[in-house]
N, C-alpha and C. Protein backbone atom coordinates (compact mmCIF):
# COMPACT_ATOMS: atom_id res chain seq x y z
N UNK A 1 0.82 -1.20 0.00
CA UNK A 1 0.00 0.00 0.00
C UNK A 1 0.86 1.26 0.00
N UNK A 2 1.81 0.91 0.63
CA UNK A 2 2.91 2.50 1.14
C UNK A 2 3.32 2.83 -0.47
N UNK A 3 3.76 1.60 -1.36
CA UNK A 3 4.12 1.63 -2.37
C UNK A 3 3.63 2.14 -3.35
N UNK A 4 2.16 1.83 -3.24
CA UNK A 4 1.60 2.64 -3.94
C UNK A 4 1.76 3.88 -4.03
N UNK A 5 1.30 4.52 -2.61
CA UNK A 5 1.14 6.08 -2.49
C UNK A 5 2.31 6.75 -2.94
N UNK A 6 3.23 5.80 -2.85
CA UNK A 6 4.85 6.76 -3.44
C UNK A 6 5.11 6.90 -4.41
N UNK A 7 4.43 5.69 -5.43
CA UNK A 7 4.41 6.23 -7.06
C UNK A 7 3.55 7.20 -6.97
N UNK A 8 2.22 7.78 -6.65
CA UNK A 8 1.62 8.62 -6.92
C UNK A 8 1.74 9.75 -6.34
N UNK A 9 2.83 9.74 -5.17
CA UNK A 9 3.44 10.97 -4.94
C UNK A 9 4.17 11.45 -6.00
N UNK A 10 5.19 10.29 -6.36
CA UNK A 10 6.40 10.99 -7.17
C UNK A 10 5.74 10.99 -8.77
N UNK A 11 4.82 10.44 -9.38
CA UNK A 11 4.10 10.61 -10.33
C UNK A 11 3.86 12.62 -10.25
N UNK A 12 3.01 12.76 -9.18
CA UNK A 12 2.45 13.32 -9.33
C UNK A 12 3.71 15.26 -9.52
N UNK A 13 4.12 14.95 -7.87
CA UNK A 13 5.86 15.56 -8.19
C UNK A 13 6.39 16.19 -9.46
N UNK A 14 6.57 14.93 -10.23
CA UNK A 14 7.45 14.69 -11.59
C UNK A 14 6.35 15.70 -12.86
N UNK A 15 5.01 15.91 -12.12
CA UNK A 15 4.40 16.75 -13.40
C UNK A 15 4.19 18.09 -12.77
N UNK A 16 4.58 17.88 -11.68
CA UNK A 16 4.66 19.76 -11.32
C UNK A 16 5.58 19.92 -11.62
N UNK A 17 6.99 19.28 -11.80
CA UNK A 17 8.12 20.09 -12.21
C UNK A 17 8.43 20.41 -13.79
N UNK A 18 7.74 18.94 -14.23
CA UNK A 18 7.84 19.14 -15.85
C UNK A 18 7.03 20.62 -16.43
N UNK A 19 5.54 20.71 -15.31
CA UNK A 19 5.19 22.14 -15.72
C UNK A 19 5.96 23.16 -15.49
N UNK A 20 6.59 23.32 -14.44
CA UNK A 20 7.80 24.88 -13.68
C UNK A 20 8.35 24.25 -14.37
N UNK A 21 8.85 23.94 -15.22
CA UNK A 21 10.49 23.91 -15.90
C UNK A 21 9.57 24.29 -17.58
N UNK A 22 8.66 23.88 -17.76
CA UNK A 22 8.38 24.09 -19.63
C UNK A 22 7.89 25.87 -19.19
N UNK A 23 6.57 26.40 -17.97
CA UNK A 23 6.61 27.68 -18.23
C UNK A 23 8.29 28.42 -18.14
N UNK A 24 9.14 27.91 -17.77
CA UNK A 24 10.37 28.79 -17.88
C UNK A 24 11.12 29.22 -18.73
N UNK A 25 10.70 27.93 -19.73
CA UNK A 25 11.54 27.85 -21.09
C UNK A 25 11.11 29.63 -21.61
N UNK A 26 12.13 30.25 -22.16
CA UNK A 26 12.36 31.41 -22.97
C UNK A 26 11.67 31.01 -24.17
N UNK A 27 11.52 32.16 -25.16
CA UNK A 27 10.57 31.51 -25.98
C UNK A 27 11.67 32.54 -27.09
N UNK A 28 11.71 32.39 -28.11
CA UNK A 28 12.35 32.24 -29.60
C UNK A 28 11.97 33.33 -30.64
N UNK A 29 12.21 33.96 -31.39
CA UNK A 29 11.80 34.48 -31.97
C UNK A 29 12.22 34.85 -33.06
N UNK A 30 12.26 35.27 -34.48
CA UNK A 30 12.74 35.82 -35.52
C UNK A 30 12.75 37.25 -35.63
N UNK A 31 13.43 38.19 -35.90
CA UNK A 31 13.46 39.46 -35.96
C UNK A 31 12.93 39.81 -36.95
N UNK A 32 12.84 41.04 -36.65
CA UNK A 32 11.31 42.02 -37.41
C UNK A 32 11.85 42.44 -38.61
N UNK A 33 11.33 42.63 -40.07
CA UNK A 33 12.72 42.97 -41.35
C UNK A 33 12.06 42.26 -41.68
N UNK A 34 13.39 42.65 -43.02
CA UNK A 34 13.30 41.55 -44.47
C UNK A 34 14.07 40.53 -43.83
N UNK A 35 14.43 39.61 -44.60
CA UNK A 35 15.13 38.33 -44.72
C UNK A 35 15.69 38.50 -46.31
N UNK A 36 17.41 38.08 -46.38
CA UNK A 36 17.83 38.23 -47.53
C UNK A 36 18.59 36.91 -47.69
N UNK A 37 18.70 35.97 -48.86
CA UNK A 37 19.55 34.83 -48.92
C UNK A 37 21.24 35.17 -48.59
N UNK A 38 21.02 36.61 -49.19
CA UNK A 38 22.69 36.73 -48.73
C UNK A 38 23.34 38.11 -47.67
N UNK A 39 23.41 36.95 -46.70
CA UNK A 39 23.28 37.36 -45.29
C UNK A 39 25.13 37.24 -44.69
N UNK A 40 25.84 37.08 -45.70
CA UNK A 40 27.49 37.23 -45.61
C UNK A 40 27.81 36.00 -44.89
N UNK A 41 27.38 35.01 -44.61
CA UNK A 41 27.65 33.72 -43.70
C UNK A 41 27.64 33.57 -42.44
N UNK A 42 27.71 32.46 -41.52
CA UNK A 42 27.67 32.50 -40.49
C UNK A 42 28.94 33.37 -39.88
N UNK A 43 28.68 33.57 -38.73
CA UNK A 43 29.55 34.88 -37.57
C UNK A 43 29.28 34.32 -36.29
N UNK A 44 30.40 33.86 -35.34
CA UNK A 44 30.27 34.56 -33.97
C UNK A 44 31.22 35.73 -33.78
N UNK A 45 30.76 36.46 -32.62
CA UNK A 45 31.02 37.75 -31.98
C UNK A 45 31.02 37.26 -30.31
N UNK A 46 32.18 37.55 -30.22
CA UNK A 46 32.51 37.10 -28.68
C UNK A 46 32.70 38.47 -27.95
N UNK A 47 32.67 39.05 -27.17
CA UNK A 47 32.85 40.39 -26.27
C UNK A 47 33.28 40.04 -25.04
N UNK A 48 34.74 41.12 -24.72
CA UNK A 48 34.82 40.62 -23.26
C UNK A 48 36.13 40.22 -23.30
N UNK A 49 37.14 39.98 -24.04
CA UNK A 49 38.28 39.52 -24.33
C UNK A 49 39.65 40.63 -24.91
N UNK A 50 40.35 40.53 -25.13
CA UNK A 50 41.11 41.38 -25.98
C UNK A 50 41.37 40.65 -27.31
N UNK A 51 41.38 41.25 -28.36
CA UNK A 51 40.62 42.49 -28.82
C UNK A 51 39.15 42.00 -28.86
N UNK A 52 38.10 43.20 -28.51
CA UNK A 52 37.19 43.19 -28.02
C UNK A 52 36.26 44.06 -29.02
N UNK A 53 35.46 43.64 -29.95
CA UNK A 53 34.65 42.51 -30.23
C UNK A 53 35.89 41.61 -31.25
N UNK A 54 35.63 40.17 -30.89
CA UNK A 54 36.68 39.07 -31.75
C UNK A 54 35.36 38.93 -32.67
N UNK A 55 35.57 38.42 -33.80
CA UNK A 55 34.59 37.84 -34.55
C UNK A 55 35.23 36.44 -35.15
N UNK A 56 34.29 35.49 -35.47
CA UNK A 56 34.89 34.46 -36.40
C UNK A 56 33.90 34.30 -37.48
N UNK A 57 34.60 34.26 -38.32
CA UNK A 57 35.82 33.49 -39.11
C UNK A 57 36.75 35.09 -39.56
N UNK A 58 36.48 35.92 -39.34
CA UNK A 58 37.45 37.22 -39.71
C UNK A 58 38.36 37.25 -39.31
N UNK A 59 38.31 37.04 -38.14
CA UNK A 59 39.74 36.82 -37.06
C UNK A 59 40.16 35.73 -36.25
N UNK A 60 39.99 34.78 -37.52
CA UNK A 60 40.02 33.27 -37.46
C UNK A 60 41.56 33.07 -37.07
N UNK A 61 42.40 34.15 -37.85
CA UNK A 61 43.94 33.71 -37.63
C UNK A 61 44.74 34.27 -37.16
N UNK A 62 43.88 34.84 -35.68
CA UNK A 62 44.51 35.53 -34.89
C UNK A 62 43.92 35.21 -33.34
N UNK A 63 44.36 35.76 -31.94
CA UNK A 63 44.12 34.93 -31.44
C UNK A 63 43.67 36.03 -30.04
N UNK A 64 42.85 35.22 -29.06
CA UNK A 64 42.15 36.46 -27.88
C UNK A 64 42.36 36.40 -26.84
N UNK A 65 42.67 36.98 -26.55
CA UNK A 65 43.48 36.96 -24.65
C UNK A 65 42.20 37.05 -23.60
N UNK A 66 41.98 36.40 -22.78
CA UNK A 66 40.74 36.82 -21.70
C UNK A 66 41.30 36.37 -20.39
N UNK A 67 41.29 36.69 -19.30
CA UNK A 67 41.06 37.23 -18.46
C UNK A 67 40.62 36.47 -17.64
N UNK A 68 40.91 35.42 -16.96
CA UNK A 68 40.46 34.42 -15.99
C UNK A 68 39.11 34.85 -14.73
N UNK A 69 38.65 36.38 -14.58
CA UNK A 69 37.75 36.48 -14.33
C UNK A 69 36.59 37.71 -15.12
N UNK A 70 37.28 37.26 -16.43
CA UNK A 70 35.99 38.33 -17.07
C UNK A 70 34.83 37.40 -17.44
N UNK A 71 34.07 38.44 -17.99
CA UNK A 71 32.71 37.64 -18.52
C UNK A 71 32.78 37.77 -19.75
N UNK A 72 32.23 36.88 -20.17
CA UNK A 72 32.04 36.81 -22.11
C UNK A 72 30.91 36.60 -22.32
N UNK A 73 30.31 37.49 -24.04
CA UNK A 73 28.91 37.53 -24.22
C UNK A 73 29.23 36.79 -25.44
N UNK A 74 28.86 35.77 -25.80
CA UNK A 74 28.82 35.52 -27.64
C UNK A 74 27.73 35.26 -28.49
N UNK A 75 27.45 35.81 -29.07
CA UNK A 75 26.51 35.83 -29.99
C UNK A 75 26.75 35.19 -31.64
N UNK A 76 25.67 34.64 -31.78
CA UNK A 76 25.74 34.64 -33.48
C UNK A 76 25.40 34.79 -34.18
């Protein structure tokens, strides 16, 4: 009997969290504009390093010094 009630505790548990964890999820979006096929290729942009903004593949063959307690933003 105890056994029971403990699956349907943790049943029950396991779907309150699956709900608090899916409302948390961030939600996605496409930016507002045109859309053009030629969009110059993929890019990251790292910030926060020296030299500061790095980009890749531009400054693919060169190299970024950071800072054992900075923060870095990268985007793509």
């Amino acid at each position: 009997m105890k056994t029971g009630i403990a699956g349907v505790r943790f049943a029950v548990s396991t779907l309150v969290l699956m709900a608090a964890l899916w409302r948390m999820a961030p939600s996605a979006y496409a930016h507002d504009g045109t859309h053009t096929d030629d969009c110059g290729g993929p890019e990251i942009i790292i910030e926060g390093g020296h030299p500061s903004p790095f980009t890749l593949p531009d400054q693919g063959d060169e190299t970024i010094e950071i800072d054992p307690d900075s923060v870095l933003t990268i985007a793509a």
